[in-house]
Protein backbone atom coordinates (compact mmCIF):
# COMPACT_ATOMS: atom_id res chain seq x y z
CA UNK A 1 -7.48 -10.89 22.75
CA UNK A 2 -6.36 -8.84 25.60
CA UNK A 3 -8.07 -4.90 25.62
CA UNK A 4 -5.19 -2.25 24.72
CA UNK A 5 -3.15 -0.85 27.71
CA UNK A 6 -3.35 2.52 28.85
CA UNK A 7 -0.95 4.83 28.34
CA UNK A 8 0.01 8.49 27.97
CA UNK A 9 0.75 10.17 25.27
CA UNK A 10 4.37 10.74 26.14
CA UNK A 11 4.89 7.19 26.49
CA UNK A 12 3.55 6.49 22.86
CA UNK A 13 5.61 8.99 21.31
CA UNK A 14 8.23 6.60 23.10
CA UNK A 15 7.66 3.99 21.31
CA UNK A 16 7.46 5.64 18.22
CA UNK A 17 10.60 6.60 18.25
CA UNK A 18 11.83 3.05 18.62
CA UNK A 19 10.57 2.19 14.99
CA UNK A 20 11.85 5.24 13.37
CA UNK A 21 9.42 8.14 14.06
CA UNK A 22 10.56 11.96 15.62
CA UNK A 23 9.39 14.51 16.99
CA UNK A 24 8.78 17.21 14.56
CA UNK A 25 6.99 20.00 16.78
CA UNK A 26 4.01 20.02 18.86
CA UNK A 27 1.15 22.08 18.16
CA UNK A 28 -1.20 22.90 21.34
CA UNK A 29 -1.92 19.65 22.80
CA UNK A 30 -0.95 17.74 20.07
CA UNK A 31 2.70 16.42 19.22
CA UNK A 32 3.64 16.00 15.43
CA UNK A 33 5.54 12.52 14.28
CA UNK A 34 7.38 12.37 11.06
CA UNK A 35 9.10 8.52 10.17
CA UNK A 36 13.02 8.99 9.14
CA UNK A 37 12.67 6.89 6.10
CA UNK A 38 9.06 7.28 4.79
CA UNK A 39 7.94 11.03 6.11
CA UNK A 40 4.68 9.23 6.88
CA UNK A 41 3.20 12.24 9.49
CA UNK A 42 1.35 10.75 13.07
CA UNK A 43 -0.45 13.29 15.34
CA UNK A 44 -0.50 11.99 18.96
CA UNK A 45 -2.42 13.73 21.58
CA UNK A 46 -0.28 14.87 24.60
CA UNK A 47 -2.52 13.27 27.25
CA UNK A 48 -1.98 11.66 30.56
CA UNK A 49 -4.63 8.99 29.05
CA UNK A 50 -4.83 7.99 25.38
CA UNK A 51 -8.52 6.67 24.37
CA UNK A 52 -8.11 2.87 23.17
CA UNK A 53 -10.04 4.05 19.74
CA UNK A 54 -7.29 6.43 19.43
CA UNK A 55 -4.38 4.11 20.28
CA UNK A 56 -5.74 1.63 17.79
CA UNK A 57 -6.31 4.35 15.25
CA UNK A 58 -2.46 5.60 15.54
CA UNK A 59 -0.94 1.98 15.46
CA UNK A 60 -3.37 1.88 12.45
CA UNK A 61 -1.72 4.68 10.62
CA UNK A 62 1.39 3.71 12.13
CA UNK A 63 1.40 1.01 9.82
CA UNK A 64 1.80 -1.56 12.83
CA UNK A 65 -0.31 -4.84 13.60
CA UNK A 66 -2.04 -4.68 17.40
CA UNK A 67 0.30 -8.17 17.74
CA UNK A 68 3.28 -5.73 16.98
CA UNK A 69 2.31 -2.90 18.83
CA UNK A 70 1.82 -5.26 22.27
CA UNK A 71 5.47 -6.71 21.94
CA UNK A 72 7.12 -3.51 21.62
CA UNK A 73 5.30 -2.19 24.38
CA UNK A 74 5.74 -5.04 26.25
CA UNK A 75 9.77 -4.79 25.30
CA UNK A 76 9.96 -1.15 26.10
């Protein structure tokens, strides 16, 4: 299985978005994801560099597999 990818925390937030998560404010260094549907609440870090253990974490509580996580980001 290939390691995680990378990314910033900007980017994530992207796509979030795509599966039905928004903004709802940022606090510090942190921005503050509610889902439309659900109001299921993700924190994601507003770094240049997200720590794999926290990606997988936030797909985790995302409620998304790793599987479904690559293909979106691969689709993005």
């Amino acid at each position: 299985m290939p390691k995680l990818p990378i990314i910033s925390g900007r980017e994530l937030v992207k796509l979030l978005v795509k599966i039905g998560y928004e903004v709802d404010h940022q606090t510090g260094s942190h921005m503050i994801l509610r889902h439309r549907e659900t109001g299921k609440r993700l924190t994601v870090p507003d770094h240049m560099e997200i720590s794999r253990g926290t990606l997988r974490a936030i797909i985790k509580q995302a409620g998304l597999t790793r599987e479904e996580f690559e293909k979106l980001y691969r689709d993005r």
